[in-house]
Each structure stands twice: as structure tokens, then as C-alpha cells.
C-alpha atoms as a PDB file:
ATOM      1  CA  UNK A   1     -88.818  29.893 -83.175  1.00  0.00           C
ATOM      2  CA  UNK A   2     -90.638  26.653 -82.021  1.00  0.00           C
ATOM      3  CA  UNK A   3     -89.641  24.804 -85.056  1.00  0.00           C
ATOM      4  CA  UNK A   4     -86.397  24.807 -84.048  1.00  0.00           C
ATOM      5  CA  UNK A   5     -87.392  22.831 -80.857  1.00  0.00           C
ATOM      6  CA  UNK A   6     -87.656  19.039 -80.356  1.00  0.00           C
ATOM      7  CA  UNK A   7     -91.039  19.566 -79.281  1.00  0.00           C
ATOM      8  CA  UNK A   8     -91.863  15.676 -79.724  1.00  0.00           C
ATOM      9  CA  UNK A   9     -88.985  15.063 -77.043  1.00  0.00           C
ATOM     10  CA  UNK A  10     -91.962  16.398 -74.476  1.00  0.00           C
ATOM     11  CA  UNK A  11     -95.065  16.706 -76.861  1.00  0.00           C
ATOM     12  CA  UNK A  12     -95.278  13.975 -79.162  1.00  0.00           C
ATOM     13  CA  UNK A  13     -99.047  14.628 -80.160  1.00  0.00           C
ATOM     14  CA  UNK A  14     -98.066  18.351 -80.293  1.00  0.00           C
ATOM     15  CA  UNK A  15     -94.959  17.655 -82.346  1.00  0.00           C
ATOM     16  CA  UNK A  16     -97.493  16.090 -84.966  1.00  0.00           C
ATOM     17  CA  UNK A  17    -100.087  19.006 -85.655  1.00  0.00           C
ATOM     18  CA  UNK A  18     -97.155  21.162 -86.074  1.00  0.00           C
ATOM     19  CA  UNK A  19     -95.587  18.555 -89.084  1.00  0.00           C
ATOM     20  CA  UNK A  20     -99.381  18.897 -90.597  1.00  0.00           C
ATOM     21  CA  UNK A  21     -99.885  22.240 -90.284  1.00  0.00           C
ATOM     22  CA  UNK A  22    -102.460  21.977 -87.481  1.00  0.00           C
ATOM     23  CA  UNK A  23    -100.496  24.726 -85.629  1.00  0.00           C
ATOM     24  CA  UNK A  24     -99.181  28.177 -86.728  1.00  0.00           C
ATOM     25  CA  UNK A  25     -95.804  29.094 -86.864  1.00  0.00           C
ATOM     26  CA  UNK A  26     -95.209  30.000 -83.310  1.00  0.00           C
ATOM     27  CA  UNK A  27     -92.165  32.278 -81.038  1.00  0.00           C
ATOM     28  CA  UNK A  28     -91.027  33.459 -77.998  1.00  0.00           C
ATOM     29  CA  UNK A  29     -88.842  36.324 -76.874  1.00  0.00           C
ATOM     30  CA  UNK A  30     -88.257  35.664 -72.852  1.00  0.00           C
ATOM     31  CA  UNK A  31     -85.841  38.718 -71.648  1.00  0.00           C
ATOM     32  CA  UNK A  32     -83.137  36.724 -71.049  1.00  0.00           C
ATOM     33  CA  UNK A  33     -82.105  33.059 -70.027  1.00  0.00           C
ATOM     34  CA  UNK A  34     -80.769  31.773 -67.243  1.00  0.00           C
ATOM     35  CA  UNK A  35     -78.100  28.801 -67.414  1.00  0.00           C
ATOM     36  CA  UNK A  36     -76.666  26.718 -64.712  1.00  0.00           C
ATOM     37  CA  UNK A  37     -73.557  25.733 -66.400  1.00  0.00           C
ATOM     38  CA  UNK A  38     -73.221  22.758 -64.494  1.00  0.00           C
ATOM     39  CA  UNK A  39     -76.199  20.992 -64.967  1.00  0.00           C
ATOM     40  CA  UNK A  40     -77.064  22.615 -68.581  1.00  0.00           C
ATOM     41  CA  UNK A  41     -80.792  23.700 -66.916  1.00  0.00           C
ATOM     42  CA  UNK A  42     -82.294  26.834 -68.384  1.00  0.00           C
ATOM     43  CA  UNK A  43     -84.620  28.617 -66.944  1.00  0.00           C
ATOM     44  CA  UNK A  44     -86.343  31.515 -69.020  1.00  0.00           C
ATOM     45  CA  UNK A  45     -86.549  35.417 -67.744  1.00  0.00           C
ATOM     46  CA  UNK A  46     -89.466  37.923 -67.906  1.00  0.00           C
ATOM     47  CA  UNK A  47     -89.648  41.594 -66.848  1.00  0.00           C
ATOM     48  CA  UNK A  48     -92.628  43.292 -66.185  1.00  0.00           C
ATOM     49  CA  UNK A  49     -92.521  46.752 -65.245  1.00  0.00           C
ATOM     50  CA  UNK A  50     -95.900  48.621 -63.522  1.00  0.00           C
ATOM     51  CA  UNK A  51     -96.404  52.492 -64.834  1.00  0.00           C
ATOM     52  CA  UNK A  52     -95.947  55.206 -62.754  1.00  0.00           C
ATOM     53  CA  UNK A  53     -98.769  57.181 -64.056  1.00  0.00           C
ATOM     54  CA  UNK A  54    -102.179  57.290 -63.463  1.00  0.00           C
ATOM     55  CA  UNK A  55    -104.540  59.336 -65.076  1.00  0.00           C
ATOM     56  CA  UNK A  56    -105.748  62.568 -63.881  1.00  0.00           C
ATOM     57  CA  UNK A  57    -109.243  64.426 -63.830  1.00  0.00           C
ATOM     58  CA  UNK A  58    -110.448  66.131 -66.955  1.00  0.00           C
ATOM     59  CA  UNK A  59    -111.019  70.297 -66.667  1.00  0.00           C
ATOM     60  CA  UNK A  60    -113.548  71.745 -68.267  1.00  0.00           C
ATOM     61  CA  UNK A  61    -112.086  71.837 -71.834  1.00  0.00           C
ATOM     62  CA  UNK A  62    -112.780  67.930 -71.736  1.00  0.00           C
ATOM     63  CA  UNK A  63    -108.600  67.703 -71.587  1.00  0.00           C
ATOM     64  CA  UNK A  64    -107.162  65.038 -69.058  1.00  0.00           C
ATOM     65  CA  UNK A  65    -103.554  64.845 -68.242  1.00  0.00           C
ATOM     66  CA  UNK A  66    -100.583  62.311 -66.177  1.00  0.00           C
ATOM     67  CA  UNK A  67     -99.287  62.508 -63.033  1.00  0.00           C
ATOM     68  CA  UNK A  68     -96.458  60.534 -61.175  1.00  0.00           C
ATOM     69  CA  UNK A  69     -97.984  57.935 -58.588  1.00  0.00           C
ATOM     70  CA  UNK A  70     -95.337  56.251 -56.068  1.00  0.00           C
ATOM     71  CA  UNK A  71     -97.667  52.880 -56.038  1.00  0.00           C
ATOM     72  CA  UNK A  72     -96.110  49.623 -55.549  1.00  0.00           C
ATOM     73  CA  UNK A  73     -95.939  47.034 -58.236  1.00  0.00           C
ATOM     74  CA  UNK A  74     -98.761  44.597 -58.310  1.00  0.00           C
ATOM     75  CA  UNK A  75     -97.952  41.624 -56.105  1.00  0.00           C
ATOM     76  CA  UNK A  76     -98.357  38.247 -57.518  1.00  0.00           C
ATOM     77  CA  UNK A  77     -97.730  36.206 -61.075  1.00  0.00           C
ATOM     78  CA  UNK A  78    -100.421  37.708 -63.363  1.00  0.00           C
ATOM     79  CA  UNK A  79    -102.992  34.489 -64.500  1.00  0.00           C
ATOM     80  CA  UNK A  80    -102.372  36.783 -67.999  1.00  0.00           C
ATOM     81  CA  UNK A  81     -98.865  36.058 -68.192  1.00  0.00           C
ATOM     82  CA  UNK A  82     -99.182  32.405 -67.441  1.00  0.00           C
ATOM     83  CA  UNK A  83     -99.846  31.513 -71.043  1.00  0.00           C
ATOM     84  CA  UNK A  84     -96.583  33.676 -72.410  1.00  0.00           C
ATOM     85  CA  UNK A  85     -94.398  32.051 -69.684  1.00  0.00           C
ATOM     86  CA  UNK A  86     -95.070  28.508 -70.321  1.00  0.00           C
ATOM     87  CA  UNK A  87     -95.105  29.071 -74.072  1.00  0.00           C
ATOM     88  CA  UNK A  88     -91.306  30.809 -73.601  1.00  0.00           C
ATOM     89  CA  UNK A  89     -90.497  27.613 -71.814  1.00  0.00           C
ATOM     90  CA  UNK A  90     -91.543  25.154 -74.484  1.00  0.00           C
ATOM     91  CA  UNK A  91     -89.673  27.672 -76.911  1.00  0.00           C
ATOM     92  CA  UNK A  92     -86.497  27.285 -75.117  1.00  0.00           C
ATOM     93  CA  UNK A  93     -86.471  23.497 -75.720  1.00  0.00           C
ATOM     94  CA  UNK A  94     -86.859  20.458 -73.008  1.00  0.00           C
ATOM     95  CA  UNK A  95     -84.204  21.561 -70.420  1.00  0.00           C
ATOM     96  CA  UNK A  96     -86.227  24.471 -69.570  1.00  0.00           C
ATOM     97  CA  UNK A  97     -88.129  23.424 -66.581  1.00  0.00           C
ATOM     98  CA  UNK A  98     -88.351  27.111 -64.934  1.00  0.00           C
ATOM     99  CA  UNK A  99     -89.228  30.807 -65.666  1.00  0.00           C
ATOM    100  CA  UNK A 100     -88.279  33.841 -63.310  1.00  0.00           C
ATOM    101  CA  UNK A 101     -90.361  36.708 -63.575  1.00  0.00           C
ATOM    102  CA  UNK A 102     -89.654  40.071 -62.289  1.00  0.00           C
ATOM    103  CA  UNK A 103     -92.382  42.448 -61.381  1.00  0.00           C
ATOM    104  CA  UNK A 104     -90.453  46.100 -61.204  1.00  0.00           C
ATOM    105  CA  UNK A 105     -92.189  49.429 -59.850  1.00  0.00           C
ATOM    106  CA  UNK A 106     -90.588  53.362 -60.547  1.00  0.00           C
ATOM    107  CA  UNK A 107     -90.446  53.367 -56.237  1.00  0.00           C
ATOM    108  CA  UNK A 108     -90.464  49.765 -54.307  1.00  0.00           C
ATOM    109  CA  UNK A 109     -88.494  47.824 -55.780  1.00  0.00           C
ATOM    110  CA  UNK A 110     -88.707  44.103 -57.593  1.00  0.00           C
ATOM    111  CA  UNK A 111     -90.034  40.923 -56.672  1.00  0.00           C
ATOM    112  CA  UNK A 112     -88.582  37.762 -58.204  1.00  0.00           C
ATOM    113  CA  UNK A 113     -91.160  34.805 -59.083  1.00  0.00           C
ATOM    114  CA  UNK A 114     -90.253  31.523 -60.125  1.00  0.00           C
ATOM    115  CA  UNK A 115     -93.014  29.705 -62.327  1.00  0.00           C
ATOM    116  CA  UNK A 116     -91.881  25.715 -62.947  1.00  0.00           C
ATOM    117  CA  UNK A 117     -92.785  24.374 -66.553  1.00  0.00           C
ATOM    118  CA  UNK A 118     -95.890  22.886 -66.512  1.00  0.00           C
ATOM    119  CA  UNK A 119     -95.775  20.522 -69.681  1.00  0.00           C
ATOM    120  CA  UNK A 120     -99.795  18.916 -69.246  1.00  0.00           C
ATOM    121  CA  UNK A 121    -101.036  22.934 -69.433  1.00  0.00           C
ATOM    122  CA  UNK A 122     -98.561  23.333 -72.052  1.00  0.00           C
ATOM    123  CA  UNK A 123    -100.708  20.786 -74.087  1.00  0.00           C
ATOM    124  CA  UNK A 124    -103.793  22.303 -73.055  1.00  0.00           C
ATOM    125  CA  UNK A 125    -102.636  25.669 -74.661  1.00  0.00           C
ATOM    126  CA  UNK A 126    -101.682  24.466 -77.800  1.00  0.00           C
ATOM    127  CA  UNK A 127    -104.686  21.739 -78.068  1.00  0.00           C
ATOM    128  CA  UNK A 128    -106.603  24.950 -77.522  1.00  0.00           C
ATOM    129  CA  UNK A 129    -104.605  27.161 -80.091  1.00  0.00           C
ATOM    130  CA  UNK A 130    -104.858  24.278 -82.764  1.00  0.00           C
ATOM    131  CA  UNK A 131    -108.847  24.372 -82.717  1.00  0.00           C
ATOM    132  CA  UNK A 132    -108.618  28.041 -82.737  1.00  0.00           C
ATOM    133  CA  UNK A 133    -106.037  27.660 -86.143  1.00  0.00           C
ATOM    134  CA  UNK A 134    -108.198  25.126 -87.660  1.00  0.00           C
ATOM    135  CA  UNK A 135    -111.498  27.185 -87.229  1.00  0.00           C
ATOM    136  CA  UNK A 136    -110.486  30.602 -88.272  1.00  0.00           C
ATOM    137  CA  UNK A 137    -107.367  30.114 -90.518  1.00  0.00           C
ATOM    138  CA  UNK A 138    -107.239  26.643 -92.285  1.00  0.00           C
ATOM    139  CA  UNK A 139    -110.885  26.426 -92.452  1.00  0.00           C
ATOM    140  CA  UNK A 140    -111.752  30.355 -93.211  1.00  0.00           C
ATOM    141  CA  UNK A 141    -114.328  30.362 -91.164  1.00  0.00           C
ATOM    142  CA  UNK A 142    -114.762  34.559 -90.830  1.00  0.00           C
ATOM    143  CA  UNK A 143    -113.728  36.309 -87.914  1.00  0.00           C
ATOM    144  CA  UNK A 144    -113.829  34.759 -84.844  1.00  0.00           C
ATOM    145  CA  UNK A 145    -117.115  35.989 -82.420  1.00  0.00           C
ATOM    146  CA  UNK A 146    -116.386  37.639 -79.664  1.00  0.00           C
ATOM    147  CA  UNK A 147    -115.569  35.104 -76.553  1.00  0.00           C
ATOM    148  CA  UNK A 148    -115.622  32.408 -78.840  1.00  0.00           C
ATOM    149  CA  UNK A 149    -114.565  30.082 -76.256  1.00  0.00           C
ATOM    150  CA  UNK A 150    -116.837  31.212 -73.803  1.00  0.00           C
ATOM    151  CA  UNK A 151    -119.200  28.165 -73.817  1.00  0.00           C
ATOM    152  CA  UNK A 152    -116.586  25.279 -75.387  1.00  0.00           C
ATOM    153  CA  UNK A 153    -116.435  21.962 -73.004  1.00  0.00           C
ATOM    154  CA  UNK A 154    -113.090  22.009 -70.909  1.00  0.00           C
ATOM    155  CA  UNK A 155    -112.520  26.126 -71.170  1.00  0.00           C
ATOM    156  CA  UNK A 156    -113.397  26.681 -67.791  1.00  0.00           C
ATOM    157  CA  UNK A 157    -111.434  24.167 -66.153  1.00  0.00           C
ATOM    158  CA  UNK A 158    -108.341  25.258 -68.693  1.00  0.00           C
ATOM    159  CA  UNK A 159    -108.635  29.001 -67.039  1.00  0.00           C
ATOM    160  CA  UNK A 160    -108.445  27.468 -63.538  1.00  0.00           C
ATOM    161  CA  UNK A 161    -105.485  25.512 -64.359  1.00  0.00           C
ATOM    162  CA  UNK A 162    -104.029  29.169 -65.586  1.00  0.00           C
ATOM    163  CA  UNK A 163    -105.199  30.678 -61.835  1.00  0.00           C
ATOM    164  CA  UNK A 164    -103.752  27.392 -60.122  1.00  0.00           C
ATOM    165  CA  UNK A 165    -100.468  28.099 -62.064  1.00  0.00           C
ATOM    166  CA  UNK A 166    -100.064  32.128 -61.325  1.00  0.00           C
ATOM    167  CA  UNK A 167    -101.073  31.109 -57.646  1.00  0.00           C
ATOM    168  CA  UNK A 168     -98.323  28.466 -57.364  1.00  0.00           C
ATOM    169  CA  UNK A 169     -95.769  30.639 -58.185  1.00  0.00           C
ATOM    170  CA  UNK A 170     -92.535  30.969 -55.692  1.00  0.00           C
ATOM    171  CA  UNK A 171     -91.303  33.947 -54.634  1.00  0.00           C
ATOM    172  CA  UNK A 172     -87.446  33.677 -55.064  1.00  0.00           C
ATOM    173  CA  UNK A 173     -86.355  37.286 -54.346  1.00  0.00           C
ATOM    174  CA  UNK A 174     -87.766  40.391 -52.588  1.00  0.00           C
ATOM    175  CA  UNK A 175     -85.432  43.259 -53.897  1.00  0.00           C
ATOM    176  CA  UNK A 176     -85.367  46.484 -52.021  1.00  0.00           C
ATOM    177  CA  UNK A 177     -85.461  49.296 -53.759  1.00  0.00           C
ATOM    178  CA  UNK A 178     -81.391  50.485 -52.676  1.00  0.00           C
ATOM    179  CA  UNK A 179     -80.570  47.303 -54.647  1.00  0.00           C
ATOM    180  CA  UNK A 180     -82.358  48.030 -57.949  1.00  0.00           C
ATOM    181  CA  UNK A 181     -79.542  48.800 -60.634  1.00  0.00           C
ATOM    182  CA  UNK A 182     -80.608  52.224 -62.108  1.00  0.00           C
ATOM    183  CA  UNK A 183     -78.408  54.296 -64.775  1.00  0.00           C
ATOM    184  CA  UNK A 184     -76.394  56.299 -62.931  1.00  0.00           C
ATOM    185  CA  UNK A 185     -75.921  58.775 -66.121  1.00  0.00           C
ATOM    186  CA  UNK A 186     -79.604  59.288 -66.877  1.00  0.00           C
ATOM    187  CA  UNK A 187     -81.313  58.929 -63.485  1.00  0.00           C
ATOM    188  CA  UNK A 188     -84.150  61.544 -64.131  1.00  0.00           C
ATOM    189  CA  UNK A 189     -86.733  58.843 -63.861  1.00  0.00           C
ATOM    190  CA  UNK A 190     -89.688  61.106 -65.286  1.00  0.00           C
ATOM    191  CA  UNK A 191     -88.725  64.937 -66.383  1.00  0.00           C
ATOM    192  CA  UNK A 192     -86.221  66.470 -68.352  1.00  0.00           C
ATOM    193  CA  UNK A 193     -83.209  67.360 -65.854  1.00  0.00           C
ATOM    194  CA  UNK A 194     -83.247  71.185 -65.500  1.00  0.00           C
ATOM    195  CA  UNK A 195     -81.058  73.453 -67.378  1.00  0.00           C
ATOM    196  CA  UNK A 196     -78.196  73.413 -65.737  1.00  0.00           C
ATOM    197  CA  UNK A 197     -76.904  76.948 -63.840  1.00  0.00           C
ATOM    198  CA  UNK A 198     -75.099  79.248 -66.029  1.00  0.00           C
ATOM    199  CA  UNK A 199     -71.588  79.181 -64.937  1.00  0.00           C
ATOM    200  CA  UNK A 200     -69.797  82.186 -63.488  1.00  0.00           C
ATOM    201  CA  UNK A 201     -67.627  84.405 -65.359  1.00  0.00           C
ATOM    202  CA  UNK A 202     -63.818  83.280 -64.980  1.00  0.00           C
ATOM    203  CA  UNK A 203     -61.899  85.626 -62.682  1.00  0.00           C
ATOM    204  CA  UNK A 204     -59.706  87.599 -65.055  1.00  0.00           C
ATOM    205  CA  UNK A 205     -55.947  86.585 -65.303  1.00  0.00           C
ATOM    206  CA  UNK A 206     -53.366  88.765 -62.769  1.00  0.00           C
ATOM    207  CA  UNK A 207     -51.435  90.673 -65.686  1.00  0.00           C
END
């Protein structure tokens, strides 16, 4: 939970909408965290697995179906997952200055990312959530229209800060697939396992 973060030890202003209810009650759930025990520096983790199904043709009945597709993950920091990654940082408190995504596929493997804490696009998020809490929840101004921010001063320049960010990102670790961990008990990545063979009868006993 953010509000049991420091926040005004790197977002003063940010620290005050949240004490006047200018914010909502905000989380994050990173997959893990990483901690140098030496230094005390976290950085946050993030898995993000890409299906391996795609969707197949539909007969004549109108009926469509799933089939396995041995694609590679997608290759790059999604500009979509720039917003939950800095937002997991800020939830982790001011030592956070790093996120690691993975991007796993069924068939090639994992590529580690490393995203560094942007704390200037961190205000631009929540500057941008606050007007969006204001509007539609203190305020009760309906629904809010769709694209809402579409024509807003500053919006564009705030997405191309979120395509700078995804763009930036380091690639730490290219993981083969030989060196993915995968359950050894339960490897059937897709189907049942087949029933297995009935055994053969036991040779009877010598008497």
C-alpha cells in the first residue's frame, strides 16, 4: 500500500494530495523484490509471460478453436507496462531505484530488462491520476468520455516520456531456453499427459 511509503521523502507535492484526499488509495503487487543486502537497494520484479495460443479459423458452424504456436516472446519493455513498473517502484519506498522485468515465452526462453526509477514521470503519473480522481470521483462528474485525455495540454508529451522510458530499457539477461526452470513433475506444458500403459500381468510365483 502507498500509504505506507514516505512518499514526501521523493514527492513532496505528491505526498500532499494524498494527506487531502486528492489521490485514491493506491497499491502495487511487483512479483518479487530484489535486495542487495549490502547496500539495502531494492529493485522491484515483474513477469510477463506471452500465450502460446493463437486463434484458429472458424468452420462453418461459426465455431473457432486454439492451437499451440511456438512464437517467441515479444521483444522489448511494453510502453503499457511502463506506468505499472514505475508505480511498483514508488510503492516499494525511496531505495527502489530499479525494476527487472522478465518477458517469458512457452519455447525461447526469457529476456531480462532492467527499467531505472524515473521519479519526474512518476510525478507526471500521479499529477495525471489526481485530475482524473478529482473529475470523476470527488467531483461526481458522470462517467468519464471515452479518451478523455485525448485533447488535455501536456498528454502527448506525457505518452512520449512513457515510449522514451520502455525504449531506454537495458537488457540485463538473455536466457536460453535449456536454462528456464520448468517443473520437472508436471512438465506437460499444454495437454493432459496420456493415460499411462496398462502394466503387464506379474509372472506367476514358481510354486
Amino acid at each position: 500500500p502507498l500509504e505506507c511509503v514516505d512518499v514526501s521523502a521523493t514527492h513532496p507535492e505528491a505526498a500532499g494530495w494524498i494527506a487531502r484526499g486528492e489521490l485514491p488509495l493506491m497499491g502495487a503487487s511487483p512479483d518479487g523484490l530484489l535486495v542487495n543486502e549490502t547496500s539495502g537497494e531494492l529493485q522491484v520484479l515483474e513477469v510477463k509471460c506471452s500465450s502460446p495460443f493463437v486463434s484458429t479459423a472458424r468452420d462453418s458452424t461459426g465455431r473457432g478453436g486454439m492451437r499451440v504456436s511456438d512464437r517467441p516472446g515479444k521483444s522489448g519493455v511494453g510502453v503499457w507496462h511502463v506506468p505499472q513498473l514505475q508505480l511498483e517502484m514508488l510503492c516499494a519506498g525511496p531505495k527502489c531505484r530499479a525494476a527487472v522485468l522478465v518477458t517469458l515465452s512457452a519455447h525461447d526462453g526469457a529476456t531480462l530488462y532492467q527499467v531505472p526509477r524515473d521519479d519526474a514521470y512518476i510525478h507526471s503519473m500521479l499529477a495525471w491520476l489526481r485530475k482524473f480522481h478529482i473529475t470523476f470521483s470527488v467531483l461526481k462528474n458522470g462517467s468519464p468520455p471515452e479518451n478523455f485525455n485525448h485533447h488535455a495540454e501536456g498528454y502527448d508529451a506525457f505518452l512520449a516520456e512513457t515510449s522514451r522510458i520502455a525504449k531506454s530499457a537495458r537488457v540485463v539477461y538473455t536466457m536460453p531456453q535449456e536454462e528456464v526452470q520448468r517443473d520437472v513433475v508436471n512438465n506437460d506444458f499444454y495437454f493432459f499427459s496420456p493415460s499411462p500403459a496398462p502394466r503387464p500381468a506379474p509372472a506367476p510365483r514358481p510354486a
